[in-house]
C-alpha atoms as a PDB file:
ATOM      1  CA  UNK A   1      -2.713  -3.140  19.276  1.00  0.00           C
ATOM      2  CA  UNK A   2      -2.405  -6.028  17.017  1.00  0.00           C
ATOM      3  CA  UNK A   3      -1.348  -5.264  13.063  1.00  0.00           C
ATOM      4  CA  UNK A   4      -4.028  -4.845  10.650  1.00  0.00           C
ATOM      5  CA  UNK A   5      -4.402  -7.929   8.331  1.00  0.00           C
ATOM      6  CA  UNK A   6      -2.631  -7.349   5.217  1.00  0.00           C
ATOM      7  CA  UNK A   7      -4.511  -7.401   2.005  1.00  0.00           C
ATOM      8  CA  UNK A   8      -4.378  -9.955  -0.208  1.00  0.00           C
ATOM      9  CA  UNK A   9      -2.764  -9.733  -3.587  1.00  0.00           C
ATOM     10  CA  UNK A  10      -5.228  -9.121  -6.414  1.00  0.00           C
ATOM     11  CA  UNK A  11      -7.051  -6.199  -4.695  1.00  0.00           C
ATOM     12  CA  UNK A  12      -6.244  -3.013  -2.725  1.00  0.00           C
ATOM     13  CA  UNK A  13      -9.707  -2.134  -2.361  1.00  0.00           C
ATOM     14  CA  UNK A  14     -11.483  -2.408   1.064  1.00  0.00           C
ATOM     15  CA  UNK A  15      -8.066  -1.834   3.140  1.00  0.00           C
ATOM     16  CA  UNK A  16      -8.665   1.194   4.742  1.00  0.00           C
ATOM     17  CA  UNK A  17     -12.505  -0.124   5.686  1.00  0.00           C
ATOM     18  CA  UNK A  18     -10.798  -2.784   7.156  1.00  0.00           C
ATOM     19  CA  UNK A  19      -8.568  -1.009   9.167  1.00  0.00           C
ATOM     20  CA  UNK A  20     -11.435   1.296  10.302  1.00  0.00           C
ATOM     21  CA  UNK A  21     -13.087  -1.937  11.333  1.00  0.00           C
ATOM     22  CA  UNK A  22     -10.297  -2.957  13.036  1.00  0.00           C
ATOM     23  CA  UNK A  23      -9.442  -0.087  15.387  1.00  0.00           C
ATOM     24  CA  UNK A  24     -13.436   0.119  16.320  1.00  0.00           C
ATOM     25  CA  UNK A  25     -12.521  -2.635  18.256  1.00  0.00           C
ATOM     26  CA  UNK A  26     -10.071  -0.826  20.280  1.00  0.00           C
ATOM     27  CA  UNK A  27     -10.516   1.793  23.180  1.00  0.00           C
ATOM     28  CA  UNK A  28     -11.693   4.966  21.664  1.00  0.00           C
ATOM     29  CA  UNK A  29      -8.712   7.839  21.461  1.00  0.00           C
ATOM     30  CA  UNK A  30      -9.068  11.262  22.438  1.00  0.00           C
ATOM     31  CA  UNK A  31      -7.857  13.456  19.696  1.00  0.00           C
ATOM     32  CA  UNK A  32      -6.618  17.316  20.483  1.00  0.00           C
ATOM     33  CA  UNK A  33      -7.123  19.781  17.324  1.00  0.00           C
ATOM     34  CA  UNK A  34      -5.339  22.867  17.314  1.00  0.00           C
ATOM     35  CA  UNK A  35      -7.502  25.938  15.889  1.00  0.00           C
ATOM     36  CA  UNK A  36     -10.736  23.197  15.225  1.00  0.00           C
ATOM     37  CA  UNK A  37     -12.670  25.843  12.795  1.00  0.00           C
ATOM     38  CA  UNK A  38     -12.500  24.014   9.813  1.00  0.00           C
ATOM     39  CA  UNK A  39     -14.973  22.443   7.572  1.00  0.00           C
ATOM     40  CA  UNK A  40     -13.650  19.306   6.621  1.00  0.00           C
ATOM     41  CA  UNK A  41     -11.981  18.679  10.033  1.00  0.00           C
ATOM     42  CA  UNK A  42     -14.961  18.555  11.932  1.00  0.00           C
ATOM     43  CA  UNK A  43     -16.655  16.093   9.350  1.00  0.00           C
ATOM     44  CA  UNK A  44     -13.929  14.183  10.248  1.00  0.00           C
ATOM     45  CA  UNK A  45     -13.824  14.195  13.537  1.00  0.00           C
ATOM     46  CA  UNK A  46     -17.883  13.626  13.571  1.00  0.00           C
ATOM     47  CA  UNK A  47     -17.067  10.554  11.355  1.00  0.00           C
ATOM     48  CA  UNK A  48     -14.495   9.468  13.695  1.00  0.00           C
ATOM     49  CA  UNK A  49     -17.087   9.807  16.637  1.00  0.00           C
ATOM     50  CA  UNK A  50     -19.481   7.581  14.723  1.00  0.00           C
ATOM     51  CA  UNK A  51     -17.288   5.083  14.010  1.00  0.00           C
ATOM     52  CA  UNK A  52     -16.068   4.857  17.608  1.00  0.00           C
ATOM     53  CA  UNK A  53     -12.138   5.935  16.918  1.00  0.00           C
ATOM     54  CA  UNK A  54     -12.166   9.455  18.484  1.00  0.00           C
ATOM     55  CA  UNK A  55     -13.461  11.399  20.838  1.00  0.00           C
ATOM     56  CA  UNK A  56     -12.465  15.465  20.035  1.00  0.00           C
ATOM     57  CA  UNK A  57     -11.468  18.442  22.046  1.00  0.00           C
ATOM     58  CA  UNK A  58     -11.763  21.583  20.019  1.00  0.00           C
ATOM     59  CA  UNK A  59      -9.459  24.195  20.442  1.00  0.00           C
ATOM     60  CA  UNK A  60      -9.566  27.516  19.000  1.00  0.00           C
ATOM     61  CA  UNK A  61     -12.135  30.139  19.065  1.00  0.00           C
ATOM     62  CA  UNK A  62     -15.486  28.995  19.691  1.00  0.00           C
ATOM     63  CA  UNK A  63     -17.761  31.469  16.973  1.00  0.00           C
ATOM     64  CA  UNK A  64     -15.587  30.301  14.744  1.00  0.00           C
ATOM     65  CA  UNK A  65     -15.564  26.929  15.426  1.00  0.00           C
ATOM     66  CA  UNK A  66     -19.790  27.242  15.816  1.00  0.00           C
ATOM     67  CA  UNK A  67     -19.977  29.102  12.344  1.00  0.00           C
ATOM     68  CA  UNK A  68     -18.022  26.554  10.806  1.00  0.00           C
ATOM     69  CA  UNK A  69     -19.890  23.633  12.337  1.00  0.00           C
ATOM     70  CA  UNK A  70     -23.478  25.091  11.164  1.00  0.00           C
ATOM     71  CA  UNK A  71     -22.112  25.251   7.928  1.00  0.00           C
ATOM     72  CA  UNK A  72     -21.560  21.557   7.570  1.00  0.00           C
ATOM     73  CA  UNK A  73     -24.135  20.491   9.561  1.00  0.00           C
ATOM     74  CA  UNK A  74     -22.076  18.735  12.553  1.00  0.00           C
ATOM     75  CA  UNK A  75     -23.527  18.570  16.113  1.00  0.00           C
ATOM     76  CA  UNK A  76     -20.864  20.261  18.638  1.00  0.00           C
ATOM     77  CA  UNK A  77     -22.342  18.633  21.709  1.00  0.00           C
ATOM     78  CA  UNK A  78     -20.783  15.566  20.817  1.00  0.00           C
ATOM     79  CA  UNK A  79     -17.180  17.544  21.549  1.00  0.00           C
ATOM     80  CA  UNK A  80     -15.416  19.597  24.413  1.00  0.00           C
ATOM     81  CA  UNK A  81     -14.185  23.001  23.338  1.00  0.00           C
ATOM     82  CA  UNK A  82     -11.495  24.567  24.829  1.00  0.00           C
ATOM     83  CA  UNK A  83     -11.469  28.710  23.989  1.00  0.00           C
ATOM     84  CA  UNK A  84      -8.134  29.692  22.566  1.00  0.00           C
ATOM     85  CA  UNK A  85      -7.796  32.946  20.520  1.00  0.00           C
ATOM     86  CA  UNK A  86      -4.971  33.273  18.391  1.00  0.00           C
ATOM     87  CA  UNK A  87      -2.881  30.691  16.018  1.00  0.00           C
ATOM     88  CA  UNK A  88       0.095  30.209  18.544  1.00  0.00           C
ATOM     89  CA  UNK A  89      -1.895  30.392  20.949  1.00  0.00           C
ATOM     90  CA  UNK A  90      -4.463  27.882  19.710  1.00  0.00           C
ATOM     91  CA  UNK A  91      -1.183  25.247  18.939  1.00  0.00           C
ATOM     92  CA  UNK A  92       0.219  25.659  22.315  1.00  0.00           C
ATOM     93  CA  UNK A  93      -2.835  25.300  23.770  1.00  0.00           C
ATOM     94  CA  UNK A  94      -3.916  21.868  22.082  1.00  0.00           C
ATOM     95  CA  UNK A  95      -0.094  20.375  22.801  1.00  0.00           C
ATOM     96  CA  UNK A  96      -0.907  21.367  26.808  1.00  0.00           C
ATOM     97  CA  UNK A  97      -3.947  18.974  26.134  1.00  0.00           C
ATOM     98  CA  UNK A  98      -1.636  16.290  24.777  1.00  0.00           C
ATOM     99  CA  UNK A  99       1.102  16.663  27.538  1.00  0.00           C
ATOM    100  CA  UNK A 100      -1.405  16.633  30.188  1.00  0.00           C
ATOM    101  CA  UNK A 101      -2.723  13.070  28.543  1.00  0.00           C
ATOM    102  CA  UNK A 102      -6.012  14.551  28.330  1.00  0.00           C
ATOM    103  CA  UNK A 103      -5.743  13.272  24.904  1.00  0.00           C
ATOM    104  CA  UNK A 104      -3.887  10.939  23.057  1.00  0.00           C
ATOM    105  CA  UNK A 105      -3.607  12.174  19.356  1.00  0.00           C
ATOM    106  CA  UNK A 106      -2.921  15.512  17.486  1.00  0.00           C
ATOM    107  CA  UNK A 107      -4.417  17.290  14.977  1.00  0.00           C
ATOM    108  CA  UNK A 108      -4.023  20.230  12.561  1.00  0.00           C
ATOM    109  CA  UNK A 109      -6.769  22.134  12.319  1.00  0.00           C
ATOM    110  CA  UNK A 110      -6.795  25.871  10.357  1.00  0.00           C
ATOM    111  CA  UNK A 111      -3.583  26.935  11.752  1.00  0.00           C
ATOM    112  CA  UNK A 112      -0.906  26.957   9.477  1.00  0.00           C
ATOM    113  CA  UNK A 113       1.804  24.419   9.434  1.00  0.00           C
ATOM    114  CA  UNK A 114       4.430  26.671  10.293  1.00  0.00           C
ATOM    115  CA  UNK A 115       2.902  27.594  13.400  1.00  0.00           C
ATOM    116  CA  UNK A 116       1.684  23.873  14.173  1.00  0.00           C
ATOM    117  CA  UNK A 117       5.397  22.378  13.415  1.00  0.00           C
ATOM    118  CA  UNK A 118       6.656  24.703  15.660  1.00  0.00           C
ATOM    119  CA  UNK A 119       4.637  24.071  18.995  1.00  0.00           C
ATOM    120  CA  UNK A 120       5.236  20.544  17.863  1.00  0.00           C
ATOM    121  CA  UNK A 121       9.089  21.318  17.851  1.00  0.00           C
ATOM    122  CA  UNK A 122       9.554  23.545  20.796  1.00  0.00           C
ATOM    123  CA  UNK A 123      11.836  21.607  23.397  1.00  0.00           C
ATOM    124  CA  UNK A 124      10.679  22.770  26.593  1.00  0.00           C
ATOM    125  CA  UNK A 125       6.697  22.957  26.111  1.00  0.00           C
ATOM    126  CA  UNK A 126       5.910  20.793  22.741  1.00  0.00           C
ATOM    127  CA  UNK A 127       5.970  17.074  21.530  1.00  0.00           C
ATOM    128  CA  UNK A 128       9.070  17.002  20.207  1.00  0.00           C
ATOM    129  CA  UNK A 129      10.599  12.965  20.353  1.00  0.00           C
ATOM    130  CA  UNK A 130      13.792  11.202  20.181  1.00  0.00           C
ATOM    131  CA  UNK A 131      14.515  11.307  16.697  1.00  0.00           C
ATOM    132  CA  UNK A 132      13.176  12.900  13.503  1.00  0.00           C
ATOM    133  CA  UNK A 133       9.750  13.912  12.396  1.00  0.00           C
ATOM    134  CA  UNK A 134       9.003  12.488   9.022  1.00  0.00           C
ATOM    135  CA  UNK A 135       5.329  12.802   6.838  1.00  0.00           C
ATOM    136  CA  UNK A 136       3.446   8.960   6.002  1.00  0.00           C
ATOM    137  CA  UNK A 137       1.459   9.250   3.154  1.00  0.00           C
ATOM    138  CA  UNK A 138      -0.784   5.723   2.588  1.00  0.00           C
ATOM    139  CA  UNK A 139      -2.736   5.280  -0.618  1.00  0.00           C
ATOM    140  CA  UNK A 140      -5.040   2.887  -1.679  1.00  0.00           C
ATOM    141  CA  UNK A 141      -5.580   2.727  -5.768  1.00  0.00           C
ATOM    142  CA  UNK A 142      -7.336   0.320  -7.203  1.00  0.00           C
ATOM    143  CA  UNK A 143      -4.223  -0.097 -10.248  1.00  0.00           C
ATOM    144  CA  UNK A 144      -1.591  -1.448  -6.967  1.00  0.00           C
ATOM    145  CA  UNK A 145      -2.613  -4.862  -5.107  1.00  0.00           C
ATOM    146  CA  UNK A 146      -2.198  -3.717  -1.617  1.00  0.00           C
ATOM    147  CA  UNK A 147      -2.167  -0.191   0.387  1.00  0.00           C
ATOM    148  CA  UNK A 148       1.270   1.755  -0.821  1.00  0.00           C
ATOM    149  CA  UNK A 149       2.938   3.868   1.719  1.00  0.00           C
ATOM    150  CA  UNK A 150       5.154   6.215   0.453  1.00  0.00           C
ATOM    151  CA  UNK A 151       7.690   9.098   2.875  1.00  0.00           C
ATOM    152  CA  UNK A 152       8.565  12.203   2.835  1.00  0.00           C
ATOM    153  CA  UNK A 153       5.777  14.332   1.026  1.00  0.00           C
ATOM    154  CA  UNK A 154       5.783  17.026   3.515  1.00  0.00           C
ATOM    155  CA  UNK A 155       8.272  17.800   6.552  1.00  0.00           C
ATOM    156  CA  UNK A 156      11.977  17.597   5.739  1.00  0.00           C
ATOM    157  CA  UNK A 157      13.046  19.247   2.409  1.00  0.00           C
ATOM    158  CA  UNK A 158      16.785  18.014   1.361  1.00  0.00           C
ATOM    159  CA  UNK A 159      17.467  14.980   3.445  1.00  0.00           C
ATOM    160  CA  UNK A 160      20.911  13.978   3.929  1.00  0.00           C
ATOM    161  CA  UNK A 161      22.184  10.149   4.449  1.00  0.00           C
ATOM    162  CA  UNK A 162      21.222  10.162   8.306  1.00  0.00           C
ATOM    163  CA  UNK A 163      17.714  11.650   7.819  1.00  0.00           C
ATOM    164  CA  UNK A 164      17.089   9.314   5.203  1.00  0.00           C
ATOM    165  CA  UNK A 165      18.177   6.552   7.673  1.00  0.00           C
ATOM    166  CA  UNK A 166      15.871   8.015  10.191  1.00  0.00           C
ATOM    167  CA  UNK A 167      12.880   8.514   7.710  1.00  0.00           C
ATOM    168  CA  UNK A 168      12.890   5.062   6.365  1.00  0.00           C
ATOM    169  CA  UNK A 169      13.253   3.669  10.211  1.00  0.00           C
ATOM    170  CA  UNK A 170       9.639   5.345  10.679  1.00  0.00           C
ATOM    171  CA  UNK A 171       8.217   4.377   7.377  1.00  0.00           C
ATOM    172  CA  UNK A 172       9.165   0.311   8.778  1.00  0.00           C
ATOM    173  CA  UNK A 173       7.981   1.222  12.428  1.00  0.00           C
ATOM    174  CA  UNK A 174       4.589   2.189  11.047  1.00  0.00           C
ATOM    175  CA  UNK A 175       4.405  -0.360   8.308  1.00  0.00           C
ATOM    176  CA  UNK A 176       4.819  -3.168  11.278  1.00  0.00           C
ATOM    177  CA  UNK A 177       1.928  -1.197  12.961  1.00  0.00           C
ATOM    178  CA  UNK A 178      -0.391  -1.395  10.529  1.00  0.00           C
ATOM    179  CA  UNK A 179       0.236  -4.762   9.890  1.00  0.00           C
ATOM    180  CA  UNK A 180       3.127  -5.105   6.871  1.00  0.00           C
ATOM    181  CA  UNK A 181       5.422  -7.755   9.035  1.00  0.00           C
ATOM    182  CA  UNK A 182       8.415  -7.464   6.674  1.00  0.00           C
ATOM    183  CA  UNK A 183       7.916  -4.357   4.512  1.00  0.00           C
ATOM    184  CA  UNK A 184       9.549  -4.465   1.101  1.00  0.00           C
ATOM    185  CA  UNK A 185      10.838  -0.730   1.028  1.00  0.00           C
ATOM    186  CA  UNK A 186      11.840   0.680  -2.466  1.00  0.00           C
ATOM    187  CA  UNK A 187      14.431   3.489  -2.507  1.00  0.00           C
ATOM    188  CA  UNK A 188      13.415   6.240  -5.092  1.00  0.00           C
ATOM    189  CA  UNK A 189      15.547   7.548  -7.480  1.00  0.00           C
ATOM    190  CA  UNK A 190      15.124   8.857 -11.323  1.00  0.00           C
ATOM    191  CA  UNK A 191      17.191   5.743 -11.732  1.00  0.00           C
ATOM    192  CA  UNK A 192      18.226   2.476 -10.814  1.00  0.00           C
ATOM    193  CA  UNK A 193      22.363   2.474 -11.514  1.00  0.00           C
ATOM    194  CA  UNK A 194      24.152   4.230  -8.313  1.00  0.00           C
ATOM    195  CA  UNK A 195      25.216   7.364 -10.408  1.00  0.00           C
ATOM    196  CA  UNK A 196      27.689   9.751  -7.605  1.00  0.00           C
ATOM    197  CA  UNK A 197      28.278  12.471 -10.487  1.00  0.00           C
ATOM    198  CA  UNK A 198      25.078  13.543 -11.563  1.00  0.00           C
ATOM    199  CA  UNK A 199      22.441  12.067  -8.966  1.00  0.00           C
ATOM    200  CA  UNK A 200      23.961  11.929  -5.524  1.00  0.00           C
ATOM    201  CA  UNK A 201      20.586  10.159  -3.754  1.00  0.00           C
ATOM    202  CA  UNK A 202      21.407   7.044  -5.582  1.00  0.00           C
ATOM    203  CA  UNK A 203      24.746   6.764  -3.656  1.00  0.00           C
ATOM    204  CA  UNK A 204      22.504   7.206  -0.385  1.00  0.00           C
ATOM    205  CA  UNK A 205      20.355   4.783  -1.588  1.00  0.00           C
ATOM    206  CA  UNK A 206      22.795   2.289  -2.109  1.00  0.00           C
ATOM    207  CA  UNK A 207      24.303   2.494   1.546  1.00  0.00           C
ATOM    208  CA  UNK A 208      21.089   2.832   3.179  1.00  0.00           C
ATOM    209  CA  UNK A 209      20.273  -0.910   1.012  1.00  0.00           C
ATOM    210  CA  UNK A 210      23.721  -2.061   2.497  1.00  0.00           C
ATOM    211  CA  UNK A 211      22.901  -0.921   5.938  1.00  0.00           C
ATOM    212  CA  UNK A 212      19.549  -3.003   5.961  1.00  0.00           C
ATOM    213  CA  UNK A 213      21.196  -5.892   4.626  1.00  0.00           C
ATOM    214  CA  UNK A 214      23.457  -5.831   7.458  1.00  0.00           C
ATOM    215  CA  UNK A 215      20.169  -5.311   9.877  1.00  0.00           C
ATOM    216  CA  UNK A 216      20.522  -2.025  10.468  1.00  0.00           C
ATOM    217  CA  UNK A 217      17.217  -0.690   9.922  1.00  0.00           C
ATOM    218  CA  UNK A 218      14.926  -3.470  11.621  1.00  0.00           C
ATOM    219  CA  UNK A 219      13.003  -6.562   9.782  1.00  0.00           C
ATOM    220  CA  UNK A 220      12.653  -5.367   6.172  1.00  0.00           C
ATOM    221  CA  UNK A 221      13.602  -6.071   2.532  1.00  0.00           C
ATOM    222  CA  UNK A 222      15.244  -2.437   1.281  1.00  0.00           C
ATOM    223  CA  UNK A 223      16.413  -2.085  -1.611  1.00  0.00           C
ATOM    224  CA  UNK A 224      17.748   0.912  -4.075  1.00  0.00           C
ATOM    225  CA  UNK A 225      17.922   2.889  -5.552  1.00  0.00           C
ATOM    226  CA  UNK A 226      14.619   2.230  -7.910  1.00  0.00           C
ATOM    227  CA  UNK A 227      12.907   3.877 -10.323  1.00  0.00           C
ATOM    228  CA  UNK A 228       9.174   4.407  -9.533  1.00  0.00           C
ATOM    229  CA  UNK A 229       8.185   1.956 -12.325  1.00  0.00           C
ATOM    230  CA  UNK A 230      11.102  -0.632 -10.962  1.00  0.00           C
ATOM    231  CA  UNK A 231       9.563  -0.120  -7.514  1.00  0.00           C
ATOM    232  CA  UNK A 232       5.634  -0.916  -8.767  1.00  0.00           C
ATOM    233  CA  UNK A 233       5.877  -2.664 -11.997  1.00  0.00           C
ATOM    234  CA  UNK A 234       6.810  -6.371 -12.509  1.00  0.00           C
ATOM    235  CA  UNK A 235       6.835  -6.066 -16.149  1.00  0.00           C
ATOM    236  CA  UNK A 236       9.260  -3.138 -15.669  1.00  0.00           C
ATOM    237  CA  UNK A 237      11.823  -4.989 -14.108  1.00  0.00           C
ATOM    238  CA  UNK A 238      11.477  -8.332 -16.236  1.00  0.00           C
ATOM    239  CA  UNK A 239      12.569  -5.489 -19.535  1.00  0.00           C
ATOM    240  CA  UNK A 240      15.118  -3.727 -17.596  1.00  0.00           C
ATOM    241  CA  UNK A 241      16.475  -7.620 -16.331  1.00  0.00           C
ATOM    242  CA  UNK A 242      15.573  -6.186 -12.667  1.00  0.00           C
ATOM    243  CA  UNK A 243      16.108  -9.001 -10.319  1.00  0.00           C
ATOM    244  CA  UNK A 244      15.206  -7.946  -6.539  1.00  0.00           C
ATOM    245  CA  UNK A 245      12.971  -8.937  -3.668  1.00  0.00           C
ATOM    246  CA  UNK A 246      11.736  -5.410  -3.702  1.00  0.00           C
ATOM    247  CA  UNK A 247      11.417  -4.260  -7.074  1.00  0.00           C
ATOM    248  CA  UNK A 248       7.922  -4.482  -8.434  1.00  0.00           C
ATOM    249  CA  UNK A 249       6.100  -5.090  -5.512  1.00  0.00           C
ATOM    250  CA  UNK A 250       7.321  -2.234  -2.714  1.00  0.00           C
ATOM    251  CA  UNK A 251       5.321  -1.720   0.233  1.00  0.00           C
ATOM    252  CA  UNK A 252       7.401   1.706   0.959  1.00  0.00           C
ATOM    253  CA  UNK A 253       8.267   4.008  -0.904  1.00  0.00           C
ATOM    254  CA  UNK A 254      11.461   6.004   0.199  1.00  0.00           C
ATOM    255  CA  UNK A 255      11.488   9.837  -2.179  1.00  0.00           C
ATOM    256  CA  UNK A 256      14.825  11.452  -2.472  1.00  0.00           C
ATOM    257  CA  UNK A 257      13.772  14.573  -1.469  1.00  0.00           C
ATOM    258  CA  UNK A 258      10.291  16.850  -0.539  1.00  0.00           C
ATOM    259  CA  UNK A 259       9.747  17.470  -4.240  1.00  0.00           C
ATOM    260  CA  UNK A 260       9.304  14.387  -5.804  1.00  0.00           C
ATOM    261  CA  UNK A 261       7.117  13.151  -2.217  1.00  0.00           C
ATOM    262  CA  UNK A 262       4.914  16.287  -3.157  1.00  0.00           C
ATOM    263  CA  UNK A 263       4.933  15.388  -6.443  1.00  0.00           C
ATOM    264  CA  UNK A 264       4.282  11.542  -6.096  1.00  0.00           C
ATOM    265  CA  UNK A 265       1.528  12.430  -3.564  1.00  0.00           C
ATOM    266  CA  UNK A 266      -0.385  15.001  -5.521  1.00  0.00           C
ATOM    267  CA  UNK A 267      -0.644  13.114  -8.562  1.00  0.00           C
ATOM    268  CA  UNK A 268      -1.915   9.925  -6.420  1.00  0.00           C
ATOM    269  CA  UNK A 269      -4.501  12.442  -4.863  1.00  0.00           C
ATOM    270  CA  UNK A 270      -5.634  13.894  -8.283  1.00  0.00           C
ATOM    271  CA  UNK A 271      -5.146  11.879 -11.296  1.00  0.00           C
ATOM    272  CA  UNK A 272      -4.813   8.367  -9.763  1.00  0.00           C
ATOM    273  CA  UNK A 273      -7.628   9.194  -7.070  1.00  0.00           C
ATOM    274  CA  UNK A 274      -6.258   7.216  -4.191  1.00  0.00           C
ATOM    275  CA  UNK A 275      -8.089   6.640  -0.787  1.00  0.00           C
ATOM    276  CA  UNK A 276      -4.558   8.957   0.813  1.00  0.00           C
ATOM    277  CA  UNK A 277      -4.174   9.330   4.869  1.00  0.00           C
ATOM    278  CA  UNK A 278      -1.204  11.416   6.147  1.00  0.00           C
ATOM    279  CA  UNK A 279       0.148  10.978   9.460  1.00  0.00           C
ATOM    280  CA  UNK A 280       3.528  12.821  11.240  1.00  0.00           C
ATOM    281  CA  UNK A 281       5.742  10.329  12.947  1.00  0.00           C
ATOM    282  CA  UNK A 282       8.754  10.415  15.024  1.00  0.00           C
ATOM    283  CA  UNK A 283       6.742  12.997  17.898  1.00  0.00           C
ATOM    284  CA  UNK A 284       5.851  11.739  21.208  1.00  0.00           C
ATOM    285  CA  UNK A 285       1.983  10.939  19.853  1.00  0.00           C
ATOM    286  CA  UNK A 286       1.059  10.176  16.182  1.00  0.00           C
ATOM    287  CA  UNK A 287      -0.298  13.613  14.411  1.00  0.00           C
ATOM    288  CA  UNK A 288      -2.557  14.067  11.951  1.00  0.00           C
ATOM    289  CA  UNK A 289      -0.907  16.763   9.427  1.00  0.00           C
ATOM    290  CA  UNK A 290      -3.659  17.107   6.575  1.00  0.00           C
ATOM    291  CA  UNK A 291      -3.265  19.825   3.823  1.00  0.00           C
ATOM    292  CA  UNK A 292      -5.459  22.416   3.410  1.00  0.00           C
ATOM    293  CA  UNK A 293      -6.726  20.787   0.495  1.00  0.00           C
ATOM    294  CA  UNK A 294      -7.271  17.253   1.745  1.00  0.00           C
ATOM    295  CA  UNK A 295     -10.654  16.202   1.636  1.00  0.00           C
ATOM    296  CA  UNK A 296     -12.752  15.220   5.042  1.00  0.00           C
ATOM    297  CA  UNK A 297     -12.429  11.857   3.981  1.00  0.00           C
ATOM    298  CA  UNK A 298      -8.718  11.972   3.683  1.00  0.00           C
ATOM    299  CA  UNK A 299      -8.477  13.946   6.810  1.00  0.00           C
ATOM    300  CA  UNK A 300     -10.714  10.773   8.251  1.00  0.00           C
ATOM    301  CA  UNK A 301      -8.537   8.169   7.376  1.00  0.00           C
ATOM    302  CA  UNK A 302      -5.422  10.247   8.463  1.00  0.00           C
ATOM    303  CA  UNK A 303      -7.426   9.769  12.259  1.00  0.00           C
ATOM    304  CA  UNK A 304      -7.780   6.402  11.392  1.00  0.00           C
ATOM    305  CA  UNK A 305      -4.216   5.671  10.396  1.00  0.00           C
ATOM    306  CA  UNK A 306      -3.551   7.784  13.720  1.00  0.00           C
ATOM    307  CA  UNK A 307      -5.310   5.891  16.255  1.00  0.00           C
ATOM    308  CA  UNK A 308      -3.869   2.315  14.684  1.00  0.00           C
ATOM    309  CA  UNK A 309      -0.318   3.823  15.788  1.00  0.00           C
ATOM    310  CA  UNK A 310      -1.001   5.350  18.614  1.00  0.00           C
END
């Protein structure tokens, strides 16, 4: 599929409508949810219908999944359920569906992650690919000039050098996808001066900058480590005497570990109310991960996001 057109500087608004409007024109995906009984996931999946990105297959136990459809008012004929009793049972059952290529797209529906990470991960019957699994967060705020995508809010806790390699190689693959042809990825630390005694991730910052200079990590501008303000703010850098083809204007933002991607992602959610979409990469098909507490519209654009990688 071709990239999505980048938005121009000035605005980040409209980015994710365009992208919607862009993958319409592609053929529709089949998207497998594991345990489907959820509220907000089958708005989004009926909104997906309607715009022409997704067909669904519903897995899980079909009361349930009725109950929950009455209560927000979405017509089930539009979808194929597949009975499935259980959590496990429900996760194994909707990765079958994926394996088989009866669909091309997963989703999380009310089973926990725990359970859903591990059918995901299981070597002999799951979706498990050739390198690491690593969470995409995208935002659109209408304070940054184009869509902000920002890794690893939500799968590996305490990355070491290699998985921060491997987590920033996924960040560019998707960027390129969805239409960022040389991503300008920041490197996030609580500083910007590599700092081996008391903040170790600015030394892995550093070499993973040196590694992409030296083309190591595909066609990107890294740099790091960076401050969150050096990363988004031009007047930030021009105080701090800054000078970097990254710094102020990131497309990617790399976190040091799970807590500050929680962090940075939950604020953008709450206070900053950002358009968000979170995708899993690095498995054999993109997934759609959503938190329990993402709305349907956020689960939505997470299927939208999805179906532009897949």
């Amino acid at each position: 599929m071709p990239g999505i057109a980048r938005e121009e500087q000035g605005s980040a608004g409209g980015w994710f409508d365009r992208l919607v409007a862009r993958v319409q024109g592609e053929e529709r995906k089949t998207i497998a949810v594991a345990m489907a009984q959820e509220g907000h996931v089958l708005q989004a999946l009926e909104a997906a219908r309607k715009h022409n990105l997704a067909n669904g297959i519903l897995v899980g136990e079909i009361e349930a999944i009725r109950r929950a459809a009455e209560e927000v008012e979405v017509d089930l004929s539009h979808f194929e359920l597949v009975p499935q009793r259980g959590e496990e049972e429900a996760v194994h059952r909707a990765i079958e569906v994926v394996r088989a290529k009866e669909a091309e797209l997963l989703m999380k529906g009310k089973c926990s992650t725990a359970a859903f990470l591990r059918g995901i991960l299981d070597r002999e019957k799951g979706l498990r690919g050739s390198g690491l699994l690593s969470h995409l967060a995208v935002f659109e705020v209408s304070t940054y000039p184009k869509p902000l995508f920002m890794s690893d809010a939500a799968m590996n806790i305490c990355p070491d050098l290699l998985q921060k390699v491997e987590i920033t190689k996924n960040a560019i693959w998707a960027a390129h996808r969805l239409g960022v042809e040389v991503p300008k990825v920041a490197l996030i630390a609580a500083a910007e001066r590599v700092d081996p005694e008391h903040m170790p991730c600015t030394v892995d910052a550093a070499a993973i900058a040196k590694m992409a200079d030296r083309g190591q990590l595909g066609k990107a501008l890294v740099d790091g480590p960076l401050a969150v303000d050096n990363a988004l703010d031009p007047e930030s850098c021009r105080v701090k005497g800054i000078q970097s083809a990254v710094a102020g204007d990131a497309d990617i933002l790399i976190m040091p570990n799970i807590e500050a991607g929680n962090t940075f992602y939950k604020v953008m959610t709450i206070l900053a109310r950002a358009k968000t979409a979170g995708v899993l990469l690095g498995a054999r098909v993109p997934v759609v991960l959503p938190s329990r507490a993402d709305s349907d519209e956020t689960k939505f654009l997470s299927i939208a996001v999805a179906v532009a990688l897949s």
